[in-house]
PDB file of N, CA and C in Angstrom:
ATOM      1  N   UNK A   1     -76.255 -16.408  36.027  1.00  0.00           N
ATOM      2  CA  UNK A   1     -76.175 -14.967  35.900  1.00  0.00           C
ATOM      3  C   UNK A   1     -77.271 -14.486  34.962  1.00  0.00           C
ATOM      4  N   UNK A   2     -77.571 -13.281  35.251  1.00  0.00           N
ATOM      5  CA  UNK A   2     -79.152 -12.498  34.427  1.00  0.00           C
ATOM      6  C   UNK A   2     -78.366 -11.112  34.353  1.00  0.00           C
ATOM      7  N   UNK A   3     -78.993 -10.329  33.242  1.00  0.00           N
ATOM      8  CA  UNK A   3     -78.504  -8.898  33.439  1.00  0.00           C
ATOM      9  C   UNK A   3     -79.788  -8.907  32.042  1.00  0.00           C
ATOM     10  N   UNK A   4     -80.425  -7.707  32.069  1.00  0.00           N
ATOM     11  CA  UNK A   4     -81.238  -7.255  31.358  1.00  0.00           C
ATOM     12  C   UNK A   4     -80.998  -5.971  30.475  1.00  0.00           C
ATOM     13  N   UNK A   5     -81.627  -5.851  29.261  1.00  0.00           N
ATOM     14  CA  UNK A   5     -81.124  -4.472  28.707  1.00  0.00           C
ATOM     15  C   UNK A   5     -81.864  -3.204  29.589  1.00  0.00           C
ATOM     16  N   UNK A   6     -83.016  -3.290  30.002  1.00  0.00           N
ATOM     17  CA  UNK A   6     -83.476  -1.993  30.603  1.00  0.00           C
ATOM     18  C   UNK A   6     -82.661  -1.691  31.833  1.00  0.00           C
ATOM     19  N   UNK A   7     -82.223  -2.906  32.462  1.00  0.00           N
ATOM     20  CA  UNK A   7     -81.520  -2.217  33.641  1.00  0.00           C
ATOM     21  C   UNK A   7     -80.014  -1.612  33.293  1.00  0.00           C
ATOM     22  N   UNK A   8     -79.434  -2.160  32.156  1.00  0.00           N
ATOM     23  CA  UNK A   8     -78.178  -1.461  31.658  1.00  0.00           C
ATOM     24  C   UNK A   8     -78.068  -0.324  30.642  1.00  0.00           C
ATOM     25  N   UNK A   9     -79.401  -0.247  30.430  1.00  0.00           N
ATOM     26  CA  UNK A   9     -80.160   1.108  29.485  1.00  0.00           C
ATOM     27  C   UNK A   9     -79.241   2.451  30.783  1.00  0.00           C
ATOM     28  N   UNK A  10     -79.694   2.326  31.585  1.00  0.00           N
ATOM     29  CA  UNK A  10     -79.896   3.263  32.969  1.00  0.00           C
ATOM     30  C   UNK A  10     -78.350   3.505  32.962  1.00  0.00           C
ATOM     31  N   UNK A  11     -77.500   2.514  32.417  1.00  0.00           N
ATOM     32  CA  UNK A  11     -75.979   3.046  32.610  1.00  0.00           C
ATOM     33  C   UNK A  11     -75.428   3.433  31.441  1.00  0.00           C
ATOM     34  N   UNK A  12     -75.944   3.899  30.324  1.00  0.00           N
ATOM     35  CA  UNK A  12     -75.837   4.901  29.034  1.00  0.00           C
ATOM     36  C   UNK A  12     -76.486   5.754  29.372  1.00  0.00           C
ATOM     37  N   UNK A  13     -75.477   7.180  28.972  1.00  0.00           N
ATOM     38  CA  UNK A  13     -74.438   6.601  28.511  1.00  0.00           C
ATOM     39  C   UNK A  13     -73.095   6.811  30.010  1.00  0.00           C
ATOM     40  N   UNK A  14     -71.798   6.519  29.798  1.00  0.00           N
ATOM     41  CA  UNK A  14     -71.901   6.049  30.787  1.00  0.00           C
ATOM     42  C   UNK A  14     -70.472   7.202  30.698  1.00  0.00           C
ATOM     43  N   UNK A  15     -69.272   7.340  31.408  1.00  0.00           N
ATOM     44  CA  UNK A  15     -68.218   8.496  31.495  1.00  0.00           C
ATOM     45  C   UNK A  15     -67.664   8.823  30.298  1.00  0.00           C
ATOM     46  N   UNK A  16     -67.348  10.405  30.075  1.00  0.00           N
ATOM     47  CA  UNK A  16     -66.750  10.862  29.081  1.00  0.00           C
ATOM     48  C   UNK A  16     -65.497  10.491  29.376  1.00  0.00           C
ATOM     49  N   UNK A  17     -64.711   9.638  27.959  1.00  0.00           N
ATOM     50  CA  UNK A  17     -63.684   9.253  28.074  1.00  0.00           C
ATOM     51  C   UNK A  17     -63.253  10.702  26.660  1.00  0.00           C
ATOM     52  N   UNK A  18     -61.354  10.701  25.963  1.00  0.00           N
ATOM     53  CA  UNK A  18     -61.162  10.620  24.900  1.00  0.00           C
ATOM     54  C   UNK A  18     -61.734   9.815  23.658  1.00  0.00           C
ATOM     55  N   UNK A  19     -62.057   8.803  23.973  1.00  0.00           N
ATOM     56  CA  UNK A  19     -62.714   8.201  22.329  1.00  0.00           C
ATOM     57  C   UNK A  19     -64.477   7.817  22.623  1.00  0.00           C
ATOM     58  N   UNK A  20     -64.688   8.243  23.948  1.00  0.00           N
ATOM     59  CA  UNK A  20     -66.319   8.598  24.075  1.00  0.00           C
ATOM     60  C   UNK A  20     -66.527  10.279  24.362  1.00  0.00           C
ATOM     61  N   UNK A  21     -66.773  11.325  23.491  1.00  0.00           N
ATOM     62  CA  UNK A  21     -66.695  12.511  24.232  1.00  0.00           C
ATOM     63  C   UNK A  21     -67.920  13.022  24.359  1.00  0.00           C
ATOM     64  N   UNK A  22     -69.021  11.987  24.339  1.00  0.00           N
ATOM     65  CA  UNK A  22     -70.729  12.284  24.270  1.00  0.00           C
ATOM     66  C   UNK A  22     -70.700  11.054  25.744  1.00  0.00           C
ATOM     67  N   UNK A  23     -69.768  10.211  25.908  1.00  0.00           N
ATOM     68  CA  UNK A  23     -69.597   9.354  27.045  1.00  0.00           C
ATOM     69  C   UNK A  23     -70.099   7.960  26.169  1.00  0.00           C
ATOM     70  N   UNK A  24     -69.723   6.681  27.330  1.00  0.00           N
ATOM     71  CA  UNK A  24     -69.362   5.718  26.549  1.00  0.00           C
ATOM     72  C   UNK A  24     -70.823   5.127  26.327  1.00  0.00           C
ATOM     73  N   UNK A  25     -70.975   4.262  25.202  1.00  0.00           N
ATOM     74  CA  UNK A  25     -72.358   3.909  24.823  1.00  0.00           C
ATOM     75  C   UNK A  25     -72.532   2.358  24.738  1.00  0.00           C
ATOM     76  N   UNK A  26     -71.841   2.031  26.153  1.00  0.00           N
ATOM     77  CA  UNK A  26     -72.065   0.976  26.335  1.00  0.00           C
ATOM     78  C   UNK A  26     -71.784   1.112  27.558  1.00  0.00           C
ATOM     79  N   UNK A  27     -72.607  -0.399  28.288  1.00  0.00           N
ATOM     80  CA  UNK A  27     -72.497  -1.167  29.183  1.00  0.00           C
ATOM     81  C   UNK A  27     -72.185  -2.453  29.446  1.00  0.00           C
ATOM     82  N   UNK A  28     -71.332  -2.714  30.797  1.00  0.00           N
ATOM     83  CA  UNK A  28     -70.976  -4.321  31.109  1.00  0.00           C
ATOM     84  C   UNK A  28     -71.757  -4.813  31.764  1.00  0.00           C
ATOM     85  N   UNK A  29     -72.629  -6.028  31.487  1.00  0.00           N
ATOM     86  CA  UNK A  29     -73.365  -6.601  32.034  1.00  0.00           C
ATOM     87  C   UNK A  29     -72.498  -7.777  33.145  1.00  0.00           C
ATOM     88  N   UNK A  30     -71.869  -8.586  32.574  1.00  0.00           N
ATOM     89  CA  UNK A  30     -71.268  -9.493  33.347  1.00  0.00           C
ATOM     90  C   UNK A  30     -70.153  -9.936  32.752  1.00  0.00           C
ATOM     91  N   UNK A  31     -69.337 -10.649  33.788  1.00  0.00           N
ATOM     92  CA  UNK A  31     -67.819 -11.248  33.120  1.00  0.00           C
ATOM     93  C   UNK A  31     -67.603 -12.532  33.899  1.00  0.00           C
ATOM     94  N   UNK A  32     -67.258 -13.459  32.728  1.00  0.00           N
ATOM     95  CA  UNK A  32     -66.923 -14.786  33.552  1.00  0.00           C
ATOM     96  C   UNK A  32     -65.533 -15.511  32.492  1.00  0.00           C
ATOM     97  N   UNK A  33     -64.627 -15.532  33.133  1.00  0.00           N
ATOM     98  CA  UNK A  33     -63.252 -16.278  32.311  1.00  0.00           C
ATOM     99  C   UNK A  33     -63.144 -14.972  31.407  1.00  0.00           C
ATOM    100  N   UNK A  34     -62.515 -15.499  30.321  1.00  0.00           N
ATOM    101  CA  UNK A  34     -62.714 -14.293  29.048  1.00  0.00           C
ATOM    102  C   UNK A  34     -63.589 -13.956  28.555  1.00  0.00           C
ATOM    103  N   UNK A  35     -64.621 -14.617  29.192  1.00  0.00           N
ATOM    104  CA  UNK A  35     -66.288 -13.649  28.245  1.00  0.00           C
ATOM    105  C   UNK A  35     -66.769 -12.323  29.094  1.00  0.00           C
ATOM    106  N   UNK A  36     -67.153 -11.971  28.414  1.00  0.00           N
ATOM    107  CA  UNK A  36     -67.815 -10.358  29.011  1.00  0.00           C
ATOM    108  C   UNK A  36     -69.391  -9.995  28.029  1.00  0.00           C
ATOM    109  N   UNK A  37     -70.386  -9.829  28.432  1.00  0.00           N
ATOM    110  CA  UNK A  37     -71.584  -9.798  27.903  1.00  0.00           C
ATOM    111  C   UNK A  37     -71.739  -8.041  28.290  1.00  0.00           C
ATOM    112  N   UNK A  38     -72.013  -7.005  27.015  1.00  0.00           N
ATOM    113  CA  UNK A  38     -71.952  -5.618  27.735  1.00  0.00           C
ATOM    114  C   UNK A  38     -73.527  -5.159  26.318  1.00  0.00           C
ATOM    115  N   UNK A  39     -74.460  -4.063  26.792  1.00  0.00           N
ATOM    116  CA  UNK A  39     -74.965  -3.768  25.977  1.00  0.00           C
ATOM    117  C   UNK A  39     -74.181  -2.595  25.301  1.00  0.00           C
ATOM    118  N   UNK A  40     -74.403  -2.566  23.739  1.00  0.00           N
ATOM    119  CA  UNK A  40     -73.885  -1.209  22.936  1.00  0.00           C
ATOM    120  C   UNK A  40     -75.391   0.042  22.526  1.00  0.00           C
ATOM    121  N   UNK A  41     -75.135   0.790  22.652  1.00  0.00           N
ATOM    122  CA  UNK A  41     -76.849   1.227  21.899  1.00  0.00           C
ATOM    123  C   UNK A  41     -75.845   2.935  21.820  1.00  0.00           C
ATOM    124  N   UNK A  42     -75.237   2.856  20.235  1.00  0.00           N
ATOM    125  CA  UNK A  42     -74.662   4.427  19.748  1.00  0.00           C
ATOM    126  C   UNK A  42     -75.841   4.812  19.644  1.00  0.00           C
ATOM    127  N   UNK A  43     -75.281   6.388  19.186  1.00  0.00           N
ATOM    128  CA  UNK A  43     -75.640   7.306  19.073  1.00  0.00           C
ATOM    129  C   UNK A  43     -75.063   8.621  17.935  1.00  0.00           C
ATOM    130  N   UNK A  44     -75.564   8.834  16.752  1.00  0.00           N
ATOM    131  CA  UNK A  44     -74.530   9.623  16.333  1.00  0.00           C
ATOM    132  C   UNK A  44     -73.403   9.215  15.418  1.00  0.00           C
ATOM    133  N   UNK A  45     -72.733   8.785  15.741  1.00  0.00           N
ATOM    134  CA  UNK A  45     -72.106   7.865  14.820  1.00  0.00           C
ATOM    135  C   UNK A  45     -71.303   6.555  16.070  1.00  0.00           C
ATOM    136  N   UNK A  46     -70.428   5.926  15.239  1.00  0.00           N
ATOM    137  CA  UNK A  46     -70.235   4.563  15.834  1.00  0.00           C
ATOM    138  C   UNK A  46     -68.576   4.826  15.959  1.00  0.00           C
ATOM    139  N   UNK A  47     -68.163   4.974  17.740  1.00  0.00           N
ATOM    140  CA  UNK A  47     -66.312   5.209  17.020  1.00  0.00           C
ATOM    141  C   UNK A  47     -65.646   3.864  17.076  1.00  0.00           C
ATOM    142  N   UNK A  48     -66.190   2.687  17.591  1.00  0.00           N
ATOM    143  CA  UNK A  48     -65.589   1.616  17.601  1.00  0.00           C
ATOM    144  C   UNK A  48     -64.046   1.567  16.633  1.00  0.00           C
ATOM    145  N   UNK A  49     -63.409   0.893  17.523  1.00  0.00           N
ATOM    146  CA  UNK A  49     -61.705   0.611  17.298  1.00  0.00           C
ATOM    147  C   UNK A  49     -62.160  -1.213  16.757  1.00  0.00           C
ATOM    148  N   UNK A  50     -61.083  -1.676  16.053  1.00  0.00           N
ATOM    149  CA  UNK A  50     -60.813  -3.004  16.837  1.00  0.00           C
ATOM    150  C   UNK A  50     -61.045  -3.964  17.901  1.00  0.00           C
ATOM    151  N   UNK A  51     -61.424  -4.774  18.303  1.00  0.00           N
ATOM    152  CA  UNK A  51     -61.055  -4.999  19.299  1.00  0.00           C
ATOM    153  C   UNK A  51     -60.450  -6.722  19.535  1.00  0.00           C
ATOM    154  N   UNK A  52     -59.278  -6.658  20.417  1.00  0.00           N
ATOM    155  CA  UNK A  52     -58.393  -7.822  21.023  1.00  0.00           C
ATOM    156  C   UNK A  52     -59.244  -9.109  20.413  1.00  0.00           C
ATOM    157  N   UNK A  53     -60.515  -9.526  21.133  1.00  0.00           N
ATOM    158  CA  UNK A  53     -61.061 -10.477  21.669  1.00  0.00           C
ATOM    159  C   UNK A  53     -62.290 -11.020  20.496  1.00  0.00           C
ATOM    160  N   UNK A  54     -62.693 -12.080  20.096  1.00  0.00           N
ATOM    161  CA  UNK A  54     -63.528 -12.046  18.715  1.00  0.00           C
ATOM    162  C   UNK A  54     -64.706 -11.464  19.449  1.00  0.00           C
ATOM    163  N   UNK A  55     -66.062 -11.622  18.591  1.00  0.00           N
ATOM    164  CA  UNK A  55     -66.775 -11.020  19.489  1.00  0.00           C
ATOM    165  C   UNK A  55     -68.390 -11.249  18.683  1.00  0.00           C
ATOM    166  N   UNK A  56     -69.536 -11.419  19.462  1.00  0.00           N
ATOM    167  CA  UNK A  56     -70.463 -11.658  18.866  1.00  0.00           C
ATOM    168  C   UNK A  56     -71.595 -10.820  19.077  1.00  0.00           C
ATOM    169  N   UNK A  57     -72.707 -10.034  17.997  1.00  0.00           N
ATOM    170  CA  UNK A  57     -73.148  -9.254  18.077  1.00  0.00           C
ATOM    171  C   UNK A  57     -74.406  -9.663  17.851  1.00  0.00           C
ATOM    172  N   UNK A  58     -75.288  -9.287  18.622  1.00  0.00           N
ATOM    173  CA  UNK A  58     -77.407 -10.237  18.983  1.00  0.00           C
ATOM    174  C   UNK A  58     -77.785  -8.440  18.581  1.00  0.00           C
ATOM    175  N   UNK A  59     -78.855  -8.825  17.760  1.00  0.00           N
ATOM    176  CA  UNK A  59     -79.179  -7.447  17.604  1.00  0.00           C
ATOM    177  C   UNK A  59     -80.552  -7.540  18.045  1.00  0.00           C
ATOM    178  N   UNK A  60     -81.073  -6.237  19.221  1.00  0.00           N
ATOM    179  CA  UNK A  60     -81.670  -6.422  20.155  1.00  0.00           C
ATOM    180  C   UNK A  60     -83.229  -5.765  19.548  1.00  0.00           C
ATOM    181  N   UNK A  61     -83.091  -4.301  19.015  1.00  0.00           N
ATOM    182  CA  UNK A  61     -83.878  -3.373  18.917  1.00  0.00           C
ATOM    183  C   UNK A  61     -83.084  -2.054  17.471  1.00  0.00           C
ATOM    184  N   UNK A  62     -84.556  -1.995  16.805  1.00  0.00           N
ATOM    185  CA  UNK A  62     -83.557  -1.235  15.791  1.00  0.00           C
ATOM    186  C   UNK A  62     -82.913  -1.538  14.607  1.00  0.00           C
ATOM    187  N   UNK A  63     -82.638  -0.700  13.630  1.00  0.00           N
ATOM    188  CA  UNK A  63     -82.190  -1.114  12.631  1.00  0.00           C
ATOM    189  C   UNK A  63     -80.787  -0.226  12.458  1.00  0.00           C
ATOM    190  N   UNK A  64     -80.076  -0.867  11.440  1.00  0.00           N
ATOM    191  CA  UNK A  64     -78.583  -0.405  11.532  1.00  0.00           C
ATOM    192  C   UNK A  64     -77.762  -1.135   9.874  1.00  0.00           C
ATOM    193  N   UNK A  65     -76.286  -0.566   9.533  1.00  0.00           N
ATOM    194  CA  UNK A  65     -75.996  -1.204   8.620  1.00  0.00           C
ATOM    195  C   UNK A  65     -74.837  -1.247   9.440  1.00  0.00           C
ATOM    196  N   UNK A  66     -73.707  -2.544   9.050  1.00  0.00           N
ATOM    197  CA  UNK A  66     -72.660  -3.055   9.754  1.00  0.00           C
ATOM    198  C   UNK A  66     -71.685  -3.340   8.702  1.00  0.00           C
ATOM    199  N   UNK A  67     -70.327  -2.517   8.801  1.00  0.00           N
ATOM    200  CA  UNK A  67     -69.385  -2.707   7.886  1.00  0.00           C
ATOM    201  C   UNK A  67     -67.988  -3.523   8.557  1.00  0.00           C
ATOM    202  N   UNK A  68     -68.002  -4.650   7.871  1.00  0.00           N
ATOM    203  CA  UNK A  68     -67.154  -5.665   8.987  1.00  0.00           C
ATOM    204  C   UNK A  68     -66.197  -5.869   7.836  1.00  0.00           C
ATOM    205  N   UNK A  69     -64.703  -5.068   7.804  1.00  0.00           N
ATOM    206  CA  UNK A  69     -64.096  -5.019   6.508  1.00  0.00           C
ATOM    207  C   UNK A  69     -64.467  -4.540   5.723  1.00  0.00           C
ATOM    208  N   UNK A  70     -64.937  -4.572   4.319  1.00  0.00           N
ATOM    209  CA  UNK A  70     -65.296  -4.197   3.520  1.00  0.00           C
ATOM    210  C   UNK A  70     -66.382  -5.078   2.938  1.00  0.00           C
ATOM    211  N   UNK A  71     -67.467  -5.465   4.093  1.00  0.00           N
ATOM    212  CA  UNK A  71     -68.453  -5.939   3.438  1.00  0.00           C
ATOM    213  C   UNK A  71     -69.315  -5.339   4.032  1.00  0.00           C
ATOM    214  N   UNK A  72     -70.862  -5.256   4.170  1.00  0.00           N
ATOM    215  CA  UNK A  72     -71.898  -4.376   4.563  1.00  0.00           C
ATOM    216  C   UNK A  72     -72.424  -5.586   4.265  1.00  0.00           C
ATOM    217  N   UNK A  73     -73.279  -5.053   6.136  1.00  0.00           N
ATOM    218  CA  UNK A  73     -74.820  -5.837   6.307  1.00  0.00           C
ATOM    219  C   UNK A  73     -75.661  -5.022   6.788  1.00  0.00           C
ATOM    220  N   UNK A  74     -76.876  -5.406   6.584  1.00  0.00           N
ATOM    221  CA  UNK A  74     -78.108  -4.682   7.125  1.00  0.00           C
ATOM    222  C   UNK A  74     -78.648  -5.767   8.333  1.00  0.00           C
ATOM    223  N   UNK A  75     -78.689  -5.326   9.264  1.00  0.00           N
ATOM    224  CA  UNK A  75     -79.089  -5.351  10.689  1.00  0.00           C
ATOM    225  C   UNK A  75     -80.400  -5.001  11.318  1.00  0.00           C
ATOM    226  N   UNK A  76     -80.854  -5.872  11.673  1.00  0.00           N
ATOM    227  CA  UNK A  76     -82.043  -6.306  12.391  1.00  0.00           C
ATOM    228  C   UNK A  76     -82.899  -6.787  13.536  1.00  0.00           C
ATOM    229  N   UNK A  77     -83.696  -6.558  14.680  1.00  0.00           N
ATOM    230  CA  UNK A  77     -83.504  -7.523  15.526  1.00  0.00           C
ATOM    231  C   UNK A  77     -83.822  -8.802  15.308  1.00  0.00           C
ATOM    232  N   UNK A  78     -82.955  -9.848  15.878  1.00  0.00           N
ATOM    233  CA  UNK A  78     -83.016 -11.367  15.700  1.00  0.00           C
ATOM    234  C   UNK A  78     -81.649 -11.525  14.540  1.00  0.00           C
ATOM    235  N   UNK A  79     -80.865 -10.539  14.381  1.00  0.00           N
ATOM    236  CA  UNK A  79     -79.686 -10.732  13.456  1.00  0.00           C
ATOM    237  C   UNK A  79     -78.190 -11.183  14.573  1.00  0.00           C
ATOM    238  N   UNK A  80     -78.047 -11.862  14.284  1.00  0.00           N
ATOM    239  CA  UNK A  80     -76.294 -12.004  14.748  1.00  0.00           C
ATOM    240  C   UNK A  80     -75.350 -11.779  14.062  1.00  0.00           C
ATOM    241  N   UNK A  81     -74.304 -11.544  14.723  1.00  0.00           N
ATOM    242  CA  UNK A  81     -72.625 -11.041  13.717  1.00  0.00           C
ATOM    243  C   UNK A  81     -71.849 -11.934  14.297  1.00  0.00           C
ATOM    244  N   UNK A  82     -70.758 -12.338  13.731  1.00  0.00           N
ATOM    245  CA  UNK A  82     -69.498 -12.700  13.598  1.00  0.00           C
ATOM    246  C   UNK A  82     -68.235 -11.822  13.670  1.00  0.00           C
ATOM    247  N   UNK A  83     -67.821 -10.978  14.543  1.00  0.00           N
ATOM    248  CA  UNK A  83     -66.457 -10.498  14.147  1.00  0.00           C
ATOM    249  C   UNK A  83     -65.150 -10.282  14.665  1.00  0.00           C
ATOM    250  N   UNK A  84     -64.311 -11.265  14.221  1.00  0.00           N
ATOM    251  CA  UNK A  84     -62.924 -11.630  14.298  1.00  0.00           C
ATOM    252  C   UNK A  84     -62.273 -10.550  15.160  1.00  0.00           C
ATOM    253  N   UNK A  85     -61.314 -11.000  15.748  1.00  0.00           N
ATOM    254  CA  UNK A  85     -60.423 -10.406  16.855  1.00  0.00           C
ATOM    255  C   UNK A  85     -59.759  -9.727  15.923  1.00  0.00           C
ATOM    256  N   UNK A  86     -59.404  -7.960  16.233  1.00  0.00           N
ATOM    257  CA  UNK A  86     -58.542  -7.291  15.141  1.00  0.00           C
ATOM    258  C   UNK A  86     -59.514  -6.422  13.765  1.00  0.00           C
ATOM    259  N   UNK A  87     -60.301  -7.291  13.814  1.00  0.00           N
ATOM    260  CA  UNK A  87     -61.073  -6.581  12.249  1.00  0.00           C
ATOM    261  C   UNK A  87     -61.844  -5.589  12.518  1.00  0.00           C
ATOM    262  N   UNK A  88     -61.341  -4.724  11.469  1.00  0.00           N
ATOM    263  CA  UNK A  88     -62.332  -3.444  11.596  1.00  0.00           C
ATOM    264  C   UNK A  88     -63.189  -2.970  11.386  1.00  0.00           C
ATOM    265  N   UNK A  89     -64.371  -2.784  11.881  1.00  0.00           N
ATOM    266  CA  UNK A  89     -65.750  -3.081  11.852  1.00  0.00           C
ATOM    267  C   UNK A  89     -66.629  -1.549  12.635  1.00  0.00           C
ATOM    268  N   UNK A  90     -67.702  -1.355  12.586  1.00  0.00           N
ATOM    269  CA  UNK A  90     -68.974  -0.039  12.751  1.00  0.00           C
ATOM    270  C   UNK A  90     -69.937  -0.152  12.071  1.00  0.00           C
ATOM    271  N   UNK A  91     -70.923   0.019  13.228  1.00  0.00           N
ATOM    272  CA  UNK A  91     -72.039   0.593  12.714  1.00  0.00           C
ATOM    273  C   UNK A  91     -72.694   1.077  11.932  1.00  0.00           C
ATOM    274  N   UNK A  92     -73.454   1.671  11.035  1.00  0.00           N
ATOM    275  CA  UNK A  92     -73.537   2.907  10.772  1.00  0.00           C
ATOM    276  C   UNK A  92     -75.345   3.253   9.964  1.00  0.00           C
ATOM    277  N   UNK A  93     -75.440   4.537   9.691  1.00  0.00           N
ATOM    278  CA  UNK A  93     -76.969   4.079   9.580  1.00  0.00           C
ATOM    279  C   UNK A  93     -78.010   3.876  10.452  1.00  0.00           C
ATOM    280  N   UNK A  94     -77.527   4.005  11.671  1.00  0.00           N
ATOM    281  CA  UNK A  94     -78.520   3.128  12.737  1.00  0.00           C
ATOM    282  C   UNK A  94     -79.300   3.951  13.209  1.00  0.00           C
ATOM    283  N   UNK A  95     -80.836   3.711  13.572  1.00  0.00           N
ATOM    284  CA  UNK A  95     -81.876   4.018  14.190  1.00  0.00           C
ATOM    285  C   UNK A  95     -82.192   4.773  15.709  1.00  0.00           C
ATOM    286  N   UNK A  96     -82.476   5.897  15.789  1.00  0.00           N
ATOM    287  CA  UNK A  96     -82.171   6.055  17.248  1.00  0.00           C
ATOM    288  C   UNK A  96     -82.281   5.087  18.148  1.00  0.00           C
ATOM    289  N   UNK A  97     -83.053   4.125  18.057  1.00  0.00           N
ATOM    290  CA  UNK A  97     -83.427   3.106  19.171  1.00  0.00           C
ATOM    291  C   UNK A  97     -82.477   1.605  18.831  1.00  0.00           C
ATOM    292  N   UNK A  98     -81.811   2.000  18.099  1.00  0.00           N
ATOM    293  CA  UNK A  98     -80.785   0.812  18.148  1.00  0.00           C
ATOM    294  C   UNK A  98     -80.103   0.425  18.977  1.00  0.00           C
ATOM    295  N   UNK A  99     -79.837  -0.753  19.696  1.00  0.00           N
ATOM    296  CA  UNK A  99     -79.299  -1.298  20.863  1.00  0.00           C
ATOM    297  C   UNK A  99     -78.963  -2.772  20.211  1.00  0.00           C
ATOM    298  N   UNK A 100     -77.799  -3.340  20.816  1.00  0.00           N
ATOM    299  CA  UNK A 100     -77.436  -4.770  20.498  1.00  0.00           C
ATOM    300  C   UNK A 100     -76.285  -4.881  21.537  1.00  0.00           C
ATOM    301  N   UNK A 101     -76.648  -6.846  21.700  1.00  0.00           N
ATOM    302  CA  UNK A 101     -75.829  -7.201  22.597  1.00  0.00           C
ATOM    303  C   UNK A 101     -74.410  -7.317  22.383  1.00  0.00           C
ATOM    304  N   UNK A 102     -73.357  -7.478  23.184  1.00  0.00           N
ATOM    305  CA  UNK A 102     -71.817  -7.344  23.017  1.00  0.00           C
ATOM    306  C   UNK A 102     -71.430  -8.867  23.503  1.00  0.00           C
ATOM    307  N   UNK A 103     -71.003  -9.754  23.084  1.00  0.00           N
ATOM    308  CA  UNK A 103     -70.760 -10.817  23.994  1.00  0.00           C
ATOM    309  C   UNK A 103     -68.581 -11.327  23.233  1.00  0.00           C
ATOM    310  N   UNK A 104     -67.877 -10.706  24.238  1.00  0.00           N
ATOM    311  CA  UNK A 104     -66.675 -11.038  24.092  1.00  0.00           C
ATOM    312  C   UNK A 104     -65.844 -12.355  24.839  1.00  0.00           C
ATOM    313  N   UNK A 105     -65.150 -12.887  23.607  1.00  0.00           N
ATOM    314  CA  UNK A 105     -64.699 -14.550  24.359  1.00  0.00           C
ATOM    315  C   UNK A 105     -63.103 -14.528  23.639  1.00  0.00           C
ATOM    316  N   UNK A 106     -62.366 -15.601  24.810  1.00  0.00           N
ATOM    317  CA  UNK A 106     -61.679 -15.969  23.761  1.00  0.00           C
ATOM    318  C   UNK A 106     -60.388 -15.333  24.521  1.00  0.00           C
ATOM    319  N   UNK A 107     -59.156 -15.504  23.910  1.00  0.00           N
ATOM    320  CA  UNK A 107     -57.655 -14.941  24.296  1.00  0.00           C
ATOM    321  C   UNK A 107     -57.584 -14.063  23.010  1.00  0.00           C
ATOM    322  N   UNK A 108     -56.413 -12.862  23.300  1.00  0.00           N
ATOM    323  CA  UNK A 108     -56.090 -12.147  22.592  1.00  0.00           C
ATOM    324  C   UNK A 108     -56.192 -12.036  21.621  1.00  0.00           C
ATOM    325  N   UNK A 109     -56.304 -11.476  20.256  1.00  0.00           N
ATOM    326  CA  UNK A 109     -56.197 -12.070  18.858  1.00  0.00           C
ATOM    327  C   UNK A 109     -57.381 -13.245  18.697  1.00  0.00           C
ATOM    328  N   UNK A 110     -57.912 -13.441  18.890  1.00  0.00           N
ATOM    329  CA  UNK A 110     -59.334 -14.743  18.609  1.00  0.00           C
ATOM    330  C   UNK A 110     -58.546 -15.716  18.910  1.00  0.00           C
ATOM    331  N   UNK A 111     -59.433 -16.471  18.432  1.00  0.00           N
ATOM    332  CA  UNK A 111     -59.639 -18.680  18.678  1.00  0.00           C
ATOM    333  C   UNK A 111     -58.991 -18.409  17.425  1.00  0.00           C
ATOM    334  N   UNK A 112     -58.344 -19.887  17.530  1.00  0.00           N
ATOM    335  CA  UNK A 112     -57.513 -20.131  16.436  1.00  0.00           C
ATOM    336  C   UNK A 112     -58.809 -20.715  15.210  1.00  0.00           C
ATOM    337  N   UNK A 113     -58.658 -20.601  14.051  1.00  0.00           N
ATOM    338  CA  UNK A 113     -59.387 -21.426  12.870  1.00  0.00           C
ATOM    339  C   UNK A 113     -59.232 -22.838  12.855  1.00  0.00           C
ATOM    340  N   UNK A 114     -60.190 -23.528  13.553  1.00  0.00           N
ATOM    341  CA  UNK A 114     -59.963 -24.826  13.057  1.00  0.00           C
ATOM    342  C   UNK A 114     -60.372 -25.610  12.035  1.00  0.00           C
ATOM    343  N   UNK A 115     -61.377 -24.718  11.276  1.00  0.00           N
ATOM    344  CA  UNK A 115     -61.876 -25.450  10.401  1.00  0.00           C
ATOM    345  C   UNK A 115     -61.049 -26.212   8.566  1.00  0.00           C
TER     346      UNK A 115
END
């Protein structure tokens, strides 16, 4: 499977929902088992919820700061994230041309900790 950001550029932003009311600022690139690979590229501010599934963040284009709990990072392209199924986490700060990848895995609530 291939999916590119310019061709999923073209589907941002994408239907006005309730918690998108500028429409949603993302796209699904592909889904296989529980993974789902989607691009994000806000705008404005960041309304991200939670979400179920852990989830890993490739930062594509752009600069941005990322509050994952109560810690803050500064964001870059060639930066990756870490963030846990449930934790509450956004954007913020970010560059008009900010875009980063979405890549979701995993059952409900994350992978268990094995370490």
């Amino acid at each position: 499977m291939k999916i590119t950001a310019s061709k999923l550029l073209n589907h941002i932003p994408g239907p006005v929902t309730q918690g998108w009311p500028m429409g949603e600022r993302f796209a699904s690139g592909f889904k296989l088992g529980s993974m789902s690979v989607e691009l994000y590229a806000p705008q404005g501010q960041d309304p991200q919820k939670p979400h179920e599934q852990d989830e890993l963040y490739f930062i594509i284009e752009g600069f941005s700061r990322l509050l994952i709990g109560e810690k803050e990072f500064e964001c870059a392209p060639g930066d990756a994230f870490f963030v846990k199924a449930g934790a509450a986490h956004h954007f913020f700060e970010f560059s008009d041309d900010f875009k980063t990848w979405v890549v979701f895995w995993g059952p409900k609530g994350g992978e268990a900790d094995l370490s």
